[in-house]
Protein backbone atom coordinates (compact mmCIF):
# COMPACT_ATOMS: atom_id res chain seq x y z
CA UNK A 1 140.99 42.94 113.55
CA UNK A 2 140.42 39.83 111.72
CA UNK A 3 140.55 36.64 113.54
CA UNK A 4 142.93 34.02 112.61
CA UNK A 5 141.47 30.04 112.60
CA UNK A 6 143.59 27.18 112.04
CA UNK A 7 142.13 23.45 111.49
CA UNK A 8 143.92 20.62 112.67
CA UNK A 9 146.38 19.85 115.12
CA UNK A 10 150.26 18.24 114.63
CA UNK A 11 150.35 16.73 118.52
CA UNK A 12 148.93 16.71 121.61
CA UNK A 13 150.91 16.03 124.68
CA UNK A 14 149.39 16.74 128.27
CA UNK A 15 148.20 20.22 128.57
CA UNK A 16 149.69 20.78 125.18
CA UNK A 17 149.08 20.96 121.70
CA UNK A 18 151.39 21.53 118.53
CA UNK A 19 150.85 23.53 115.40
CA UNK A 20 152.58 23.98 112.53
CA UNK A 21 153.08 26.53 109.78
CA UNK A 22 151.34 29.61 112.00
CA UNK A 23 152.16 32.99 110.48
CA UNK A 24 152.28 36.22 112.90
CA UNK A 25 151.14 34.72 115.94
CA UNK A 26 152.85 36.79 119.16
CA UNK A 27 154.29 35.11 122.71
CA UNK A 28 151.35 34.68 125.59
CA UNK A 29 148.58 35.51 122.68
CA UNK A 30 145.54 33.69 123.59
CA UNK A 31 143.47 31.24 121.89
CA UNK A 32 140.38 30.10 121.54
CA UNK A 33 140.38 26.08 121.17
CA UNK A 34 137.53 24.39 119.62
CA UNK A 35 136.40 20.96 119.96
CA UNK A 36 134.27 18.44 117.31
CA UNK A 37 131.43 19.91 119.67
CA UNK A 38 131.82 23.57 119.49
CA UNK A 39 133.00 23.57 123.47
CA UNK A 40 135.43 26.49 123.70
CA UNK A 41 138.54 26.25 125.69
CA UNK A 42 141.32 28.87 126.63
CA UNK A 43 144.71 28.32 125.86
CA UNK A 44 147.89 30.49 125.10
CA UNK A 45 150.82 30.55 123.08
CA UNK A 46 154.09 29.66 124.99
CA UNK A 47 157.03 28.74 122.61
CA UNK A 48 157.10 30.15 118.80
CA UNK A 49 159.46 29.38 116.14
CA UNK A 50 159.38 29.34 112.12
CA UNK A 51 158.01 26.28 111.65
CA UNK A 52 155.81 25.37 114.45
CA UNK A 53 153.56 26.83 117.52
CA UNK A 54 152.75 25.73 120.76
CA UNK A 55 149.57 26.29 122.81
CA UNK A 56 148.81 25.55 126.82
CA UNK A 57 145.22 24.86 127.23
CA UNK A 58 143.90 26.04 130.13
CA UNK A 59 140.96 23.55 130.66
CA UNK A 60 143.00 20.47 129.29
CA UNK A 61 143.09 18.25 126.27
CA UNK A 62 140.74 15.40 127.43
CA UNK A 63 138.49 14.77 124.42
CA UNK A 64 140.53 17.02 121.37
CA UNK A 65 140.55 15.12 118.04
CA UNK A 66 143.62 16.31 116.32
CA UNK A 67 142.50 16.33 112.48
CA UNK A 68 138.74 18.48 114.02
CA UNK A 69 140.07 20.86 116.61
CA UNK A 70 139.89 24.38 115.39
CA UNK A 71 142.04 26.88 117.28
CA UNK A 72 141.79 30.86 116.36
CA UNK A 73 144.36 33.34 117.73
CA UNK A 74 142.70 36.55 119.30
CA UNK A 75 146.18 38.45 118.83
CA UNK A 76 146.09 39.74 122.36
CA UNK A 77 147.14 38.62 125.83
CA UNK A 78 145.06 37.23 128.70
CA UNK A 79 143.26 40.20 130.14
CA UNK A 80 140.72 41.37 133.13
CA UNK A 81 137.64 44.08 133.09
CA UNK A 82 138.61 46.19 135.69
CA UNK A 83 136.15 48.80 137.70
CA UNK A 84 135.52 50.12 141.11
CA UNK A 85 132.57 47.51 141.38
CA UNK A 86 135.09 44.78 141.48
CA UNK A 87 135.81 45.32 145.05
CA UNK A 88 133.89 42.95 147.61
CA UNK A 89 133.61 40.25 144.66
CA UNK A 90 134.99 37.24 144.38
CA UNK A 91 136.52 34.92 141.12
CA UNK A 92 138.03 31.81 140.02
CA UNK A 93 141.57 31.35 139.28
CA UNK A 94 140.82 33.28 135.59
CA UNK A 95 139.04 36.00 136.64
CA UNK A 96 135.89 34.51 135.67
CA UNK A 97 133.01 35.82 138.52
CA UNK A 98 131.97 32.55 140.80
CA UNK A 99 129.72 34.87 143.35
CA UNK A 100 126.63 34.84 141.10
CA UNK A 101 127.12 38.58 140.26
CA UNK A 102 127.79 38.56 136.51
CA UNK A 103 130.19 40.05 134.73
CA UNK A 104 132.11 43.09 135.65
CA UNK A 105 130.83 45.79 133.03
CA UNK A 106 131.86 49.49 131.59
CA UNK A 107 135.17 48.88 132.83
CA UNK A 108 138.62 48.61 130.91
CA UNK A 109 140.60 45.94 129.86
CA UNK A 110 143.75 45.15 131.50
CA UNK A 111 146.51 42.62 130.06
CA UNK A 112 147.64 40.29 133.31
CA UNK A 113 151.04 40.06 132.37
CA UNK A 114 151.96 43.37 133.99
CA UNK A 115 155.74 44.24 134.42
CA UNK A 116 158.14 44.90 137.44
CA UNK A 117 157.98 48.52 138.60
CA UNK A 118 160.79 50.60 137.25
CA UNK A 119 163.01 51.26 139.65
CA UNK A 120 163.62 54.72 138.83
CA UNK A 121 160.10 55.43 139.72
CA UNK A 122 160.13 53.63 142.86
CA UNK A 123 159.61 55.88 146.77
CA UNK A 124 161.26 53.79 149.27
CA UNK A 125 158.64 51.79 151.34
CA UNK A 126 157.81 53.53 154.50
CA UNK A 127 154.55 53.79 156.87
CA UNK A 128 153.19 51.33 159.19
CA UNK A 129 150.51 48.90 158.36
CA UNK A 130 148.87 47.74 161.15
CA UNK A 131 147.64 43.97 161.32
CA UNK A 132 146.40 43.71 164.97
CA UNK A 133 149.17 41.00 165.18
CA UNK A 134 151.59 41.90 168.37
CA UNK A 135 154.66 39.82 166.97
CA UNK A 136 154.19 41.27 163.59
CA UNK A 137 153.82 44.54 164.39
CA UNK A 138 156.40 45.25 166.98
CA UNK A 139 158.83 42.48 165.98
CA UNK A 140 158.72 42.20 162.10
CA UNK A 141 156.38 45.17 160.70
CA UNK A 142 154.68 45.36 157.42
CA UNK A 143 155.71 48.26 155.61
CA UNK A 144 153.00 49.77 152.90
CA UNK A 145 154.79 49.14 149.37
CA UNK A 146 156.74 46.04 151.17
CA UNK A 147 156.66 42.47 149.89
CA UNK A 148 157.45 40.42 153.20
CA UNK A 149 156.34 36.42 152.85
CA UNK A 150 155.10 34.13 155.62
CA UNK A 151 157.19 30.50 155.67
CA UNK A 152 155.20 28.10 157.14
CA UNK A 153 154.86 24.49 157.12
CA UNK A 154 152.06 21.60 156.13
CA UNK A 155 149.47 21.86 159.02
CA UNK A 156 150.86 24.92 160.14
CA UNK A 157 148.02 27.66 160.79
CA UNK A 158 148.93 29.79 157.59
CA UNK A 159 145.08 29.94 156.47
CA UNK A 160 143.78 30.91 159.87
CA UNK A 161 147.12 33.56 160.12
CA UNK A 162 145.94 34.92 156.48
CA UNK A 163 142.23 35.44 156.95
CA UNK A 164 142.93 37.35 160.18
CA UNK A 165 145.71 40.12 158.24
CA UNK A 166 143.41 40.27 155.59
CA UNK A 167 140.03 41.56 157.82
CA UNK A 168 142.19 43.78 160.47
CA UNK A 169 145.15 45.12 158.43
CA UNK A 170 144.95 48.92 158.05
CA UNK A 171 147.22 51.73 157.20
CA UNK A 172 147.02 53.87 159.99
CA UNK A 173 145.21 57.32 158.66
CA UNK A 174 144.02 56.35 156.08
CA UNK A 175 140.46 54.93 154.66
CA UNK A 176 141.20 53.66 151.24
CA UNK A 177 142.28 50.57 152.05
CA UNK A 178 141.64 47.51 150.31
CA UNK A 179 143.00 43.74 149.82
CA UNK A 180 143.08 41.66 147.29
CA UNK A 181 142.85 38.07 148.47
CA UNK A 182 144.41 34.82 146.03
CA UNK A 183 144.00 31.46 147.16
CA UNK A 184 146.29 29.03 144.72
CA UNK A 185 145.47 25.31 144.50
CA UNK A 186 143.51 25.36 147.44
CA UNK A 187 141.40 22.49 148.59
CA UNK A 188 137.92 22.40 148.59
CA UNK A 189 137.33 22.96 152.50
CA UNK A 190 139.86 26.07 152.58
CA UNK A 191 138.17 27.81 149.85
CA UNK A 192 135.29 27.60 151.89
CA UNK A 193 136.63 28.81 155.11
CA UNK A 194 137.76 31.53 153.43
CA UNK A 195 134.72 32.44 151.97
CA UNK A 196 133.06 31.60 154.72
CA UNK A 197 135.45 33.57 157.05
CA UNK A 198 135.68 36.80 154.91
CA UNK A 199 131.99 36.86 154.55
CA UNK A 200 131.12 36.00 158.46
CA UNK A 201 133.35 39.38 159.49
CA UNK A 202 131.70 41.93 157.24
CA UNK A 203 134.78 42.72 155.52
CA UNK A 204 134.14 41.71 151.83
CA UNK A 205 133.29 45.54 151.51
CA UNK A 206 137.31 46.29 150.57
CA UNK A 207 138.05 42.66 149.47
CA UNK A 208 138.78 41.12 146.05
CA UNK A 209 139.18 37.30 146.05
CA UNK A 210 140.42 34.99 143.84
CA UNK A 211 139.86 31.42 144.42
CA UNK A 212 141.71 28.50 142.39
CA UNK A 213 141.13 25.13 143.39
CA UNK A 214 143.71 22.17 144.00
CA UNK A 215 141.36 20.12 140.98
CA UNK A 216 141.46 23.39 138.40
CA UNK A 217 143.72 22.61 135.85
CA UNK A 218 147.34 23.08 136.70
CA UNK A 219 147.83 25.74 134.35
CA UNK A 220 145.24 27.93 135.89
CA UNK A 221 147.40 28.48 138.92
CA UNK A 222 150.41 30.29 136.91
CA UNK A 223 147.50 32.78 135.67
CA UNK A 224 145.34 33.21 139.17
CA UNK A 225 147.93 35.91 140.75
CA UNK A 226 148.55 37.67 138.04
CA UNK A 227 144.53 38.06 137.67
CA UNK A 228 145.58 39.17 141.75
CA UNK A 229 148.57 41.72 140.91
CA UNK A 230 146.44 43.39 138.02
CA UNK A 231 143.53 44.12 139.85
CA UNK A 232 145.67 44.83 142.81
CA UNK A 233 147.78 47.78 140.42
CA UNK A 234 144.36 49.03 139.04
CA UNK A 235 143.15 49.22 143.05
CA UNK A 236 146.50 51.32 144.09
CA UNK A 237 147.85 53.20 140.56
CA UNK A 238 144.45 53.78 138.90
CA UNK A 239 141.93 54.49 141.68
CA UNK A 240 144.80 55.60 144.57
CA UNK A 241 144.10 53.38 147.28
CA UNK A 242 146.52 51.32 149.43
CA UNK A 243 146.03 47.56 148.30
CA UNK A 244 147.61 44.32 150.48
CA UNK A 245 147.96 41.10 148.41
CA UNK A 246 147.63 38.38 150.16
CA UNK A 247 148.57 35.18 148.19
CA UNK A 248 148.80 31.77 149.57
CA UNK A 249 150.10 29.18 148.42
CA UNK A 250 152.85 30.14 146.47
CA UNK A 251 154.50 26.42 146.75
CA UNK A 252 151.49 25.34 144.36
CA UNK A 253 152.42 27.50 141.97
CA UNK A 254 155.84 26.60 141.94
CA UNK A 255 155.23 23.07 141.79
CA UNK A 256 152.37 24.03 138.56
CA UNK A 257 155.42 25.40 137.04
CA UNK A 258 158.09 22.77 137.59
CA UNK A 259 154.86 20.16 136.12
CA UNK A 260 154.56 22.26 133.22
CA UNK A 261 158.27 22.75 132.95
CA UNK A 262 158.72 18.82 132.75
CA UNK A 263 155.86 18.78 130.23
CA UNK A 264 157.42 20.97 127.86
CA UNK A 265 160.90 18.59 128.03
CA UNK A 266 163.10 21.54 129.32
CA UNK A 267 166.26 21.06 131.01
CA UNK A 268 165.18 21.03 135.07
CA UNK A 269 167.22 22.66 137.41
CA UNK A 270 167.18 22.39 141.34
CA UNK A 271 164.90 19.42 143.04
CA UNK A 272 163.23 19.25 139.39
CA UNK A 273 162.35 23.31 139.44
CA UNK A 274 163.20 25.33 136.09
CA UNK A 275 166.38 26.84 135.97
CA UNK A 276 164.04 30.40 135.26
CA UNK A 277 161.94 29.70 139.01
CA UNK A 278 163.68 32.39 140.46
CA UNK A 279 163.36 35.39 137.63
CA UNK A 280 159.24 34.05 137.40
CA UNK A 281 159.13 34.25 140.93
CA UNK A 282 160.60 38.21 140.65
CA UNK A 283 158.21 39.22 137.71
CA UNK A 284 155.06 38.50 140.67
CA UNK A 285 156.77 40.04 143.69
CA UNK A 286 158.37 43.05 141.67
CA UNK A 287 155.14 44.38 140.84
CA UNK A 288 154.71 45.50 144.31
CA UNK A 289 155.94 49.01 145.71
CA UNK A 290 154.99 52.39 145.99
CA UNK A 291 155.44 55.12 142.55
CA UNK A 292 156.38 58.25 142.78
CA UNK A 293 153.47 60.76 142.33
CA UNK A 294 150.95 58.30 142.19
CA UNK A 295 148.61 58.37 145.71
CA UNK A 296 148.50 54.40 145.82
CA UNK A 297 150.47 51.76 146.62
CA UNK A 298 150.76 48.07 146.50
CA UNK A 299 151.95 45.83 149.17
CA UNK A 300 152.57 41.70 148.79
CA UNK A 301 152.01 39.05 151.95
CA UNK A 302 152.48 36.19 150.09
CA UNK A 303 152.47 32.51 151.93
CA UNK A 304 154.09 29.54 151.46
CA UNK A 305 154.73 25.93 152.84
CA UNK A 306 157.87 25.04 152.70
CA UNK A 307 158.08 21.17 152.07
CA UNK A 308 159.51 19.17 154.98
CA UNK A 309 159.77 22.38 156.96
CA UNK A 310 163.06 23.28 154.80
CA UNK A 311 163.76 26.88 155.03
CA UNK A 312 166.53 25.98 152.94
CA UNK A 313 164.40 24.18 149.37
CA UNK A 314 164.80 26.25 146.24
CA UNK A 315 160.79 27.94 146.98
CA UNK A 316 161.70 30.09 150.27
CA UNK A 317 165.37 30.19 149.82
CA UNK A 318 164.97 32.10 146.33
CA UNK A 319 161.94 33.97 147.72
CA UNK A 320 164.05 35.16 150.86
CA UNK A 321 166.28 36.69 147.84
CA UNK A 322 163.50 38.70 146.48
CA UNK A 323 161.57 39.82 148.78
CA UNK A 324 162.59 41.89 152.21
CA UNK A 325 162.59 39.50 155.12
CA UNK A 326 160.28 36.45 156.16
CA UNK A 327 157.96 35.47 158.58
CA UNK A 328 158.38 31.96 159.93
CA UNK A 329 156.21 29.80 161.36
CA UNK A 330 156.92 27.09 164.00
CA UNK A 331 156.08 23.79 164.52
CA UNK A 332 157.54 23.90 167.83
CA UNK A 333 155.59 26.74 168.97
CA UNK A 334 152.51 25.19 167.17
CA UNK A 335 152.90 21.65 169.16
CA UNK A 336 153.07 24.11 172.66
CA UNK A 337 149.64 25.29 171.98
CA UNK A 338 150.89 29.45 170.48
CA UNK A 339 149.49 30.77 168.04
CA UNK A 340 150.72 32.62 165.87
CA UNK A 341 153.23 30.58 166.59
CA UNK A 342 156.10 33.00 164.94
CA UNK A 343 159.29 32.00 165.48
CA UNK A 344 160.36 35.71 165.78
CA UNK A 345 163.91 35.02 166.32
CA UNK A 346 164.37 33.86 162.23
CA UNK A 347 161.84 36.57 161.22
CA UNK A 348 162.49 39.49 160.33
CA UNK A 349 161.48 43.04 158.14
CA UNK A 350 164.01 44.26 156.13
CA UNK A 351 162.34 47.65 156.10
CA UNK A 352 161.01 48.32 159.55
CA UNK A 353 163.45 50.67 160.52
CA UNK A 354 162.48 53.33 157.92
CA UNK A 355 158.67 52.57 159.21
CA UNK A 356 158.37 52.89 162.46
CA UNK A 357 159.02 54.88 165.28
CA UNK A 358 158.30 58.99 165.98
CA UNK A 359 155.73 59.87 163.02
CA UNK A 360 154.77 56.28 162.33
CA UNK A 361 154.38 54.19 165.29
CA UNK A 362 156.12 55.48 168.86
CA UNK A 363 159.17 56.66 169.47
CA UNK A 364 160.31 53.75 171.82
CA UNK A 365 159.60 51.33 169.10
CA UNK A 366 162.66 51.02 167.55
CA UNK A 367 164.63 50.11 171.02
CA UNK A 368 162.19 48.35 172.38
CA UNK A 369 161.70 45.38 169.61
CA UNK A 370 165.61 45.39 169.92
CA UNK A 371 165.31 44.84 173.42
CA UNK A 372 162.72 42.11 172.71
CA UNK A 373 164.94 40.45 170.32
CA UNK A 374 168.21 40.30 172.51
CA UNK A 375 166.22 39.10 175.71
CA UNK A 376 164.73 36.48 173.63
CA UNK A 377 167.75 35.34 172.21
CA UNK A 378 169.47 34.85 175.73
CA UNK A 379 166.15 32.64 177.10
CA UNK A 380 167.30 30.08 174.27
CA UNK A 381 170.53 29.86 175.62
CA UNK A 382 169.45 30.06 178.70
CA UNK A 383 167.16 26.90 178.04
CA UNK A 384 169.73 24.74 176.15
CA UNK A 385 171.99 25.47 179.50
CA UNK A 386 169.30 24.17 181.69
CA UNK A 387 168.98 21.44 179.64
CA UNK A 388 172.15 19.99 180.38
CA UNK A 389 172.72 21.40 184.07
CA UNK A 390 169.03 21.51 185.18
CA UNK A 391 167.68 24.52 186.31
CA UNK A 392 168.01 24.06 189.99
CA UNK A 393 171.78 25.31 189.14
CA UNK A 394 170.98 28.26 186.93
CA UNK A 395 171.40 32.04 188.65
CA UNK A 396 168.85 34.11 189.40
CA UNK A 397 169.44 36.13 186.35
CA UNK A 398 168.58 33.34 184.38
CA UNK A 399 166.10 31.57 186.29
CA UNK A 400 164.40 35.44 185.38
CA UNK A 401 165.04 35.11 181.68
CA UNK A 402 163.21 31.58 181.57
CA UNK A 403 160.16 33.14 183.38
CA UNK A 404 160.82 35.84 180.58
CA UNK A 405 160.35 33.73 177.83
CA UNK A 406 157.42 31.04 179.04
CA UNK A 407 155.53 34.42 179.46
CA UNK A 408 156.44 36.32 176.44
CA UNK A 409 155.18 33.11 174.45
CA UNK A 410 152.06 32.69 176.43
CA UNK A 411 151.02 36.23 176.53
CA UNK A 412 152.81 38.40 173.73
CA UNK A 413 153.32 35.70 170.99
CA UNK A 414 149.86 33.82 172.57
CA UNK A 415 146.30 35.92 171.26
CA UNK A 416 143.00 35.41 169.88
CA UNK A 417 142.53 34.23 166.88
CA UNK A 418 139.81 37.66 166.14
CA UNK A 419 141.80 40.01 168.66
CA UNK A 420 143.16 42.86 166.93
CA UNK A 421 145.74 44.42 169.66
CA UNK A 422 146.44 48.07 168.60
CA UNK A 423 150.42 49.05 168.30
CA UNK A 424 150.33 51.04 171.74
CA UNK A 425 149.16 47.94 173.22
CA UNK A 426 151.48 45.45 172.11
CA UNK A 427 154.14 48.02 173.02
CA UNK A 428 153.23 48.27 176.71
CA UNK A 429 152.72 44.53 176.60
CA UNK A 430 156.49 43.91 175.63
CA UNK A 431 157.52 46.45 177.93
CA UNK A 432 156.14 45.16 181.00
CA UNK A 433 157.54 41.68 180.06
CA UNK A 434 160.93 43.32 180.37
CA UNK A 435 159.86 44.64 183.86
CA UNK A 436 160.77 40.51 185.16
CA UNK A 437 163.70 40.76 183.87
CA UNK A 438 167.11 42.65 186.11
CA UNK A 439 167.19 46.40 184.75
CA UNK A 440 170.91 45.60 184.18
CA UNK A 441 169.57 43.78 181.33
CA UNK A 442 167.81 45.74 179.53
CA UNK A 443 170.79 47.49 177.70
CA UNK A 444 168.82 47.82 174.35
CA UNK A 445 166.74 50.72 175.60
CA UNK A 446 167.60 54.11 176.58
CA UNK A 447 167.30 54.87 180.59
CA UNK A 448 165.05 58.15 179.68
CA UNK A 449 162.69 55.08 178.07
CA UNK A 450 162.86 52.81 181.19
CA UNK A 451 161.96 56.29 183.62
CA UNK A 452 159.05 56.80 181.27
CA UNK A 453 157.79 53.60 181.16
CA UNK A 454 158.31 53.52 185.14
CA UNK A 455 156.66 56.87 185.35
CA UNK A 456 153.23 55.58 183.26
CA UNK A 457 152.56 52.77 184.08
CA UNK A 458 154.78 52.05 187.97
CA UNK A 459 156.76 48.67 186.92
């Protein structure tokens, strides 16, 4: 196909330029922009009427004369080479290799702007995916084909929390496992812990990253997880493995779309966001899930800080509508030394019922992170009680539910930041926990799971 040049421009306005009179030119084509010195930038077409076109350029406008800029139209979309040699490499924010490898070759081309899966073709999530995390896995489990976000805060340990999912998650019983890593407006020194990390634990072997930095053009992070997603869908539909996408942070991309938003003069909605944040926000997460007949799946971890700890600002309240569940991160916990410090009572997994349990984890699992729940709900009553009374005055009931809960922080919730606790451990954990608290109590659990646990392991 013939390419198309144009010379000359009609404006340039931040990461923007104007053209008029362009014939047959498609929504999200790219372009190739050419300066007075033959550098070539990216850029790609975003709004497109009769009478005039208009371009984002990737790399900026700095330096573009308007009367010697050529721009030609490749009449396609942004796209990715895809093959099985992509996994253990690692990118920039548009998919261009930053490891020193080269090029991916003999692959196939992919466009990045991949759709929602079709509900109709959808399996409901089910199956345990293990991440070594106790909290996680017993209180809010990941389920393969889930998308289930982490809410944390500025200084929070999100970064730490990520690297560790991404080296020990697993689906359990299987070997074709892979995740594909995207780091979005990232500073300098977290790019290179997670580099650094990934690298250090051997596990690059089943990893794809993709690494945008907070001084990449803005533009770049609206492109970087859709680079993710597609290679993520080629991983689990094409090739049949299981694939966990692990993007963080999802608040910089937000805030690169409310900045281009604003730069384009549209209309802004909530705290400055566009009024389409939400529906953008569904065309990422949608694309996880598992297909019916197809051997694969995809599953989505994606993070966010949530400015001025609000779990109520327009980022986590309309990803909470998305996605199924959240895990949240507290400062409170944080400041007490914990980590991960997971607030577990205002976490949860939509899906873990249908994932755990007899075939998929153990059959007291179910009851006992119910249990867990309950009894941990009572210790924060119990401590806003002895707040006001002291505890001195409190029964012996709950004098047993505060020992409960300063030792279900400091040794469930508390663990190494490389341990990887298998999900028979954390459930014996949690249930000797319960063995300080009255057996009257403990009316989430069956007794024919209290004589068991009595029976293994002598409470």
């Amino acid at each position: 196909m013939a390419l198309t040049e144009y010379i000359g421009l009609e404006e340039i306005t931040g990461p923007f330029i104007l053209l008029g009179g362009i014939a047959e030119v498609g929504y999200d084509e790219i372009v190739d922009v050419v300066d007075q010195t033959g550098r070539i930038r990216k850029g790609r077409v975003v709004l497109v009427d009769e009478n005039s076109t208009l371009v984002q350029v990737f790399s900026g406008t700095n330096d573009l004369v308007p009367n010697s800029t050529r721009v030609r139209f490749l009449g396609k979309g942004l796209e990715i080479t895809l093959s099985p040699s992509i996994l253990g490499r690692s990118f920039n924010g548009l998919g261009e290799a930053k490891d020193g490898c080269g090029r991916i070759f003999g692959g196939i081309k992919k466009n990045v702007n991949g759709s929602a899966i079709n509900p109709m073709a959808r399996l409901y999530p089910r199956d345990f995916i293990h991440t070594g995390i106790s909290v996680t896995d017993v209180l809010t489990t990941l389920i393969r084909g889930q998308k289930l976000p982490i809410f944390s805060g500025n200084g929070l340990p999100h970064n730490q929390l990520a690297v560790q999912i991404a080296t020990q998650s697993r689906l359990v019983g299987e070997e074709n496992f892979a995740v594909v890593f995207a780091g979005i407006g990232i500073k300098h020194d977290d790019a290179a812990f997670f580099s650094n990390e990934l690298t250090r634990k051997g596990q690059t072997g089943n990893i794809v990253m993709f690494l945008n930095l907070a001084d990449d053009p803005v533009i770049e992070r609206l492109a970087t997880p859709r680079f993710a997603l597609t290679t993520a869908e080629y991983l689990a539909f094409d090739l049949g493995m299981h694939v966990l996408v692990i993007m963080t942070d999802m608040t910089s991309y937000c805030e690169a779309l409310r900045e281009l938003s604003v730069a384009r003069g549209e209309v802004p909605s909530r705290k400055g966001y566009p009024a389409y944040l939400y529906s953008d926000l569904a065309s990422l997460y949608e694309r996880a899930g598992v297909i019916k007949g197809v051997k694969g799946s995809l599953t989505q971890l994606p993070i966010l800080t949530m400015p001025n700890d609000d779990i109520t600002h327009p980022i986590p309240d309309l990803t909470g509508f998305i996605t199924e569940g959240q895990v949240v991160l507290s400062r409170e916990l944080y400041n007490k030394g914990v980590y991960p410090p997971v607030e577990s009572l205002t976490s949860l997994s939509r899906l873990m019922k249908d994932g755990i349990g007899k075939g998929y984890t153990r059959e007291d699992h179910p009851d006992l992170s119910s249990q867990i729940f309950a009894s941990y709900s009572r210790v924060q009553e119990v401590r806003s009680l002895a707040s006001v009374v002291g505890e001195d005055e409190l029964s012996k009931t709950d004098k047993a539910y505060l020992a409960f809960g300063e030792a279900f922080e400091k040794q469930f919730l508390m663990q190494g930041k490389e341990e990887d606790r298998e999900i028979g451990q954390s459930l014996d954990l949690a249930w000797q926990l319960l063995g300080m608290l009255p057996k009257a109590e403990l009316t989430r659990v069956t007794i024919e799971e209290i004589r068991k646990y009595i029976e293994k392991k002598k409470w």
